[in-house]
Protein backbone atom coordinates (compact mmCIF):
# COMPACT_ATOMS: atom_id res chain seq x y z
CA UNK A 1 -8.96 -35.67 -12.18
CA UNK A 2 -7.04 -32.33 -13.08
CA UNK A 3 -8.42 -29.35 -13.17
CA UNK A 4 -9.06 -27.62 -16.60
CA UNK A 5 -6.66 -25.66 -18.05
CA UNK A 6 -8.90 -21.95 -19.04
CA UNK A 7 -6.96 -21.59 -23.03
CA UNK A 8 -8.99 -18.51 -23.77
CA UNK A 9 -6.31 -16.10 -21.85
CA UNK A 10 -4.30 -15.67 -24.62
CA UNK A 11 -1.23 -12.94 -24.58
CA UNK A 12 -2.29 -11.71 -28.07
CA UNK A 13 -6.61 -11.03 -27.35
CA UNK A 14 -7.55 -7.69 -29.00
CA UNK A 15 -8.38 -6.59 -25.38
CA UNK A 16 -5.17 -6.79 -23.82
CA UNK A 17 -3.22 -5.20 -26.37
CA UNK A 18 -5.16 -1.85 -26.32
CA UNK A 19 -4.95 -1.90 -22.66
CA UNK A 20 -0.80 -2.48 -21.71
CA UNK A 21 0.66 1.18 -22.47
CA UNK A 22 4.15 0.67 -24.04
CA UNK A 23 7.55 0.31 -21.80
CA UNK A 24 9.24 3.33 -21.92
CA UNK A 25 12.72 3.51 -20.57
CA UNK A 26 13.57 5.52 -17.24
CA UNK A 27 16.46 7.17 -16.12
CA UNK A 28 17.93 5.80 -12.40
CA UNK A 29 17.47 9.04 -11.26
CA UNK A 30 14.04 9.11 -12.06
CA UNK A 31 13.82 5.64 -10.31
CA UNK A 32 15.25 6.72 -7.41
CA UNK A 33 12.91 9.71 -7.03
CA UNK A 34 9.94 7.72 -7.62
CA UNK A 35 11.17 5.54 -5.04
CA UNK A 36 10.84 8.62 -2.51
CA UNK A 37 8.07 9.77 -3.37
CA UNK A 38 6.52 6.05 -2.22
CA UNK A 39 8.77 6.05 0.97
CA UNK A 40 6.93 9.62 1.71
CA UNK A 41 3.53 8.39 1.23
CA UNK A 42 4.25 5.27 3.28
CA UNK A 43 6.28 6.92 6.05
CA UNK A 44 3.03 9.57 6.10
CA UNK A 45 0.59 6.73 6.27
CA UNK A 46 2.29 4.90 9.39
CA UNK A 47 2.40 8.61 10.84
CA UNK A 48 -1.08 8.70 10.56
CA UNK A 49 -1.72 5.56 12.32
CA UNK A 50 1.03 6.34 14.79
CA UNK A 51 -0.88 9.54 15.97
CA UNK A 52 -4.19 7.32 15.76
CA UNK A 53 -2.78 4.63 18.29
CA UNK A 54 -1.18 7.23 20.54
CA UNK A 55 -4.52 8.84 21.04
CA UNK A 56 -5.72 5.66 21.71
CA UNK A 57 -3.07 4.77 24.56
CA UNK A 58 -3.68 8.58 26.02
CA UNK A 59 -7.56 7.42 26.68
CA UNK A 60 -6.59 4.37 27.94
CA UNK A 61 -3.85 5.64 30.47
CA UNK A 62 -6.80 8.37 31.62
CA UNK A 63 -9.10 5.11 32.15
CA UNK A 64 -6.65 3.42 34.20
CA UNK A 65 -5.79 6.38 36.44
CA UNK A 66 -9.32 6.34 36.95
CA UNK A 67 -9.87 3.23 37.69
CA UNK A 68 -6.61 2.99 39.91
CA UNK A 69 -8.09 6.29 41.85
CA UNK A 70 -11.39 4.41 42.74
């Protein structure tokens, strides 16, 4: 009772060789800038949903002084 083993995925298919783009080598200093260019994007996506969240604590700290008031 083992599952089937799918054959038909094989490395050298006529599909999957026109699709894979060829390795081409990198410099570490192009690494490295890459690599900041991602920490940017991620940094400025937590940002985002930083500011988001503090908005969201600013309307809640209004609702509880108003509650606290009544």
């Amino acid at each position: 009772m083992t599952p089937e083993k799918k054959t038909d995925q094989s490395p050298s298919s006529p599909a999957l060789a026109h699709a894979r783009k060829a390795w081409t080598p990198r410099s570490p200093v192009q690494v490295v800038l890459d690599q900041i260019g991602k920490q940017e994007k991620k940094v400025a996506e937590l940002q985002k949903d930083l500011d988001t969240e503090k908005t969201t604590l600013t309307k809640l700290l209004q609702a509880k002084k108003i509650l606290e008031s009544t």
